[in-house]
Protein backbone atom coordinates (compact mmCIF):
# COMPACT_ATOMS: atom_id res chain seq x y z
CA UNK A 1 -22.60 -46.96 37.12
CA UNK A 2 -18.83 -46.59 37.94
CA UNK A 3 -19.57 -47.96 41.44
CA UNK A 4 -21.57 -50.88 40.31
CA UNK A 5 -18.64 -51.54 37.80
CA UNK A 6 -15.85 -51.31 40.53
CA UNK A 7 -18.35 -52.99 43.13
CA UNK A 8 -18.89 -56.19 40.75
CA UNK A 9 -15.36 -56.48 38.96
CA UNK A 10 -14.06 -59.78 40.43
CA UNK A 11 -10.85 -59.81 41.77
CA UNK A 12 -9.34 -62.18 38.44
CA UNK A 13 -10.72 -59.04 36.70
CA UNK A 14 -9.25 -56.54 38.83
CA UNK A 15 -5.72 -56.75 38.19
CA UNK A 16 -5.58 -58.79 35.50
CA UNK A 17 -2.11 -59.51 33.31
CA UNK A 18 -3.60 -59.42 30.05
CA UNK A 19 -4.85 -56.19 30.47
CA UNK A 20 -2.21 -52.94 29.38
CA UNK A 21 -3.98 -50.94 31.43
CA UNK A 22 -5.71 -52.54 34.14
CA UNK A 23 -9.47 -52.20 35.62
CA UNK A 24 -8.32 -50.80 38.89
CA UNK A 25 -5.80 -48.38 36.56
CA UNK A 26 -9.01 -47.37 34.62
CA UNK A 27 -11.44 -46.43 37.53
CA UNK A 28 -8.91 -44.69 39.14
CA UNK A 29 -7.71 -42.10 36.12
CA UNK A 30 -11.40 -41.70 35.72
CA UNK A 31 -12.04 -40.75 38.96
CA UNK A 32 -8.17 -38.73 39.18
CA UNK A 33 -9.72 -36.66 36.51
CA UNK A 34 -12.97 -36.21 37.40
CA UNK A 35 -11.58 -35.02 40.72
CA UNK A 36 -9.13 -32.93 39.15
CA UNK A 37 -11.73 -30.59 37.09
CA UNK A 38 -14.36 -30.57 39.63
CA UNK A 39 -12.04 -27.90 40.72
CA UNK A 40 -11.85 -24.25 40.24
CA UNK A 41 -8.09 -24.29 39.12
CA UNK A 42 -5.47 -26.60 38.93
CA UNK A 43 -3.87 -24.35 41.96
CA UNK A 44 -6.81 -24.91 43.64
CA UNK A 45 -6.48 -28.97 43.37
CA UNK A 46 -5.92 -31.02 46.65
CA UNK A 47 -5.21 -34.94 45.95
CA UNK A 48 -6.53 -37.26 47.40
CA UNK A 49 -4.67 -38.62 50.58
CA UNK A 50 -3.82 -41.83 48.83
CA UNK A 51 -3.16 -40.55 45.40
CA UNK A 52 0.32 -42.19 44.03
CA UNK A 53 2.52 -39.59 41.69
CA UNK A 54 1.73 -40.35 38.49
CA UNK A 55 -0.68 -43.13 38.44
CA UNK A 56 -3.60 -40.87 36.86
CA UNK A 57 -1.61 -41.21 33.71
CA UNK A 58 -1.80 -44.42 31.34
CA UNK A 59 1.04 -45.10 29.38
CA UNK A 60 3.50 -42.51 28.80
CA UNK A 61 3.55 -38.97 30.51
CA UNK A 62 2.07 -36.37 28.59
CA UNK A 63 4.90 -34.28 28.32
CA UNK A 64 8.76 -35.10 26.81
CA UNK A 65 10.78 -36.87 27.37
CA UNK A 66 7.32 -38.76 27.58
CA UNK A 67 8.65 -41.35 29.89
CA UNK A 68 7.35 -44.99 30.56
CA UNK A 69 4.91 -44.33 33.72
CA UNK A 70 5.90 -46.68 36.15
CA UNK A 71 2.96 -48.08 37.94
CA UNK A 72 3.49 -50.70 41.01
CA UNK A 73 0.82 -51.52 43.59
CA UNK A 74 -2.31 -51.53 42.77
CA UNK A 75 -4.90 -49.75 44.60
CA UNK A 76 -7.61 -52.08 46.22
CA UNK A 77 -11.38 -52.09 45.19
CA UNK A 78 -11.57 -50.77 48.85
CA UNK A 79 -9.22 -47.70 47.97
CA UNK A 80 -10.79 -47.36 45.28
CA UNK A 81 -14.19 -47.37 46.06
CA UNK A 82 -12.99 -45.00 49.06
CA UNK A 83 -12.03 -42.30 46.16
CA UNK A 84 -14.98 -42.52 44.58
CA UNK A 85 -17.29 -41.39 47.55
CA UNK A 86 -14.65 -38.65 47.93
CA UNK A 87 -15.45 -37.64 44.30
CA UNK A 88 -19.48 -37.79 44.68
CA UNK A 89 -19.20 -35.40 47.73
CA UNK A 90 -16.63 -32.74 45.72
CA UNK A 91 -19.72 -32.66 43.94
CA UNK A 92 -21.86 -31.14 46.05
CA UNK A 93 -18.90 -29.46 47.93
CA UNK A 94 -17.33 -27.36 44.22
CA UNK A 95 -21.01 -27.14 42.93
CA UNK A 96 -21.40 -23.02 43.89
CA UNK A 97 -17.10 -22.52 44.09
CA UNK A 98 -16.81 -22.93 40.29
CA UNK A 99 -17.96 -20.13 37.77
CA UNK A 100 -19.21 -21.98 34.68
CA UNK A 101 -19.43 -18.66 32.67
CA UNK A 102 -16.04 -18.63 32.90
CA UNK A 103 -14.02 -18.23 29.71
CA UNK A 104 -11.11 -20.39 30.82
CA UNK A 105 -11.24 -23.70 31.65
CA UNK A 106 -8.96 -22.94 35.00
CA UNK A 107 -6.16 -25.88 34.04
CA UNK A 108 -3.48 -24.90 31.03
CA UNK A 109 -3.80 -27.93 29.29
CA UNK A 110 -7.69 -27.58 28.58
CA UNK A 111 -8.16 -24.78 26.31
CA UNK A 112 -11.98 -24.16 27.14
CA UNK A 113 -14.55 -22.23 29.05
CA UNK A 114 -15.72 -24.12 32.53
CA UNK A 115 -18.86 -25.03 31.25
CA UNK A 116 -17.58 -26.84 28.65
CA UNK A 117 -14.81 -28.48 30.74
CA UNK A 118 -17.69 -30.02 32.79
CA UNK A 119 -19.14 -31.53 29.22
CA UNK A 120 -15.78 -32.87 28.71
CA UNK A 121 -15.53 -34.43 33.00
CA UNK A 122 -18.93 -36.19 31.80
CA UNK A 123 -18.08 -37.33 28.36
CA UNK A 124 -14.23 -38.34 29.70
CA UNK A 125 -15.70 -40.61 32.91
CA UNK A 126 -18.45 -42.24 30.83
CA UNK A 127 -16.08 -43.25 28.21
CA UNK A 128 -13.87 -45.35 30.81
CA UNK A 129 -16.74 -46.46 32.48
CA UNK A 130 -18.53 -47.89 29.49
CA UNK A 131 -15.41 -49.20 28.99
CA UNK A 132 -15.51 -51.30 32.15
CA UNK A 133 -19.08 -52.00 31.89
CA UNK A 134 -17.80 -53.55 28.41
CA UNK A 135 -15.14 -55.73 29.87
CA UNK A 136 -17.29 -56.70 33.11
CA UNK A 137 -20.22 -57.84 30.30
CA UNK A 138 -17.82 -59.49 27.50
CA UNK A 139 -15.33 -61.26 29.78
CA UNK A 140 -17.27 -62.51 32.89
CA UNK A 141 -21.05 -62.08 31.57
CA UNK A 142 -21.43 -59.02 34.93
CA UNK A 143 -23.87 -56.41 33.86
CA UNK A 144 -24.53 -53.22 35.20
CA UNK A 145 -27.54 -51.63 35.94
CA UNK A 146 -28.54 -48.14 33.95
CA UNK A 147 -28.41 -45.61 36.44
CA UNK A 148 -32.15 -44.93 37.35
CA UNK A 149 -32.95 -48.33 37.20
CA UNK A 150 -33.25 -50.40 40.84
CA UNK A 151 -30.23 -52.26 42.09
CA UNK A 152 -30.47 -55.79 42.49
């Protein structure tokens, strides 16, 4: 449904001014974090060749001084679409590497077992992906298909 979303978005969508943070900016910290815990460990991690410091976060960084993040180019619905197929294969590819009986989530800043780290990947990429869906549907009347259901 993300791919439909980033597929469809037309470009006076893409990188609109109105938006704070931006429908390109969305899809990628969905798929920046979704990457990220698909991993073992943090220490394990290896970003994507294209990834720009910083841009995963929206707003302010996470830690203090909790600076402005300053966000220039945008990525293109090419690059973008480019990081998602890297994401479905780190599927397949991390699917046997990680230990979801594990009692520690393998990044600091998540205190959870792996298992439930993987609930929280699922529930954190649907959330910005229904949010796109949302904006697609209420701005410029795009809907996306339910996955399962044929493309048109």
């Amino acid at each position: 449904m993300l791919r439909q979303a980033i597929i469809k978005c037309p470009d006076s969508l893409w990188d609109d001014p109105s938006d704070k943070n931006k429908f390109w900016l969305l899809a990628y910290h969905a798929l920046f974090y979704t990457h990220l815990y698909l991993h073992p460990s943090e220490a394990e991690y290896v970003a994507w060749a294209k990834h720009r410091e910083n841009y995963q976060f929206m707003g302010r960084l996470p830690w203090p001084p909790h600076d402005q993040v300053p966000i220039g180019e945008p990525y293109s619905k090419e690059d973008i679409l480019e990081y998602f197929e890297l994401c479905w294969t780190t599927v397949d590819e991390m699917i046997n590497k990680v230990n979801l009986a594990s009692e520690t989530s393998g990044f600091d800043w998540q205190p959870m077992g792996k298992l439930e780290l993987q609930i929280y990947n699922l529930r954190h990429l649907q959330q910005h992906t229904g949010e796109l869906m949302e904006r697609l549907g209420s701005r410029v009347g795009i809907d996306i298909n339910w996955v399962g259901r044929k493309m048109e």
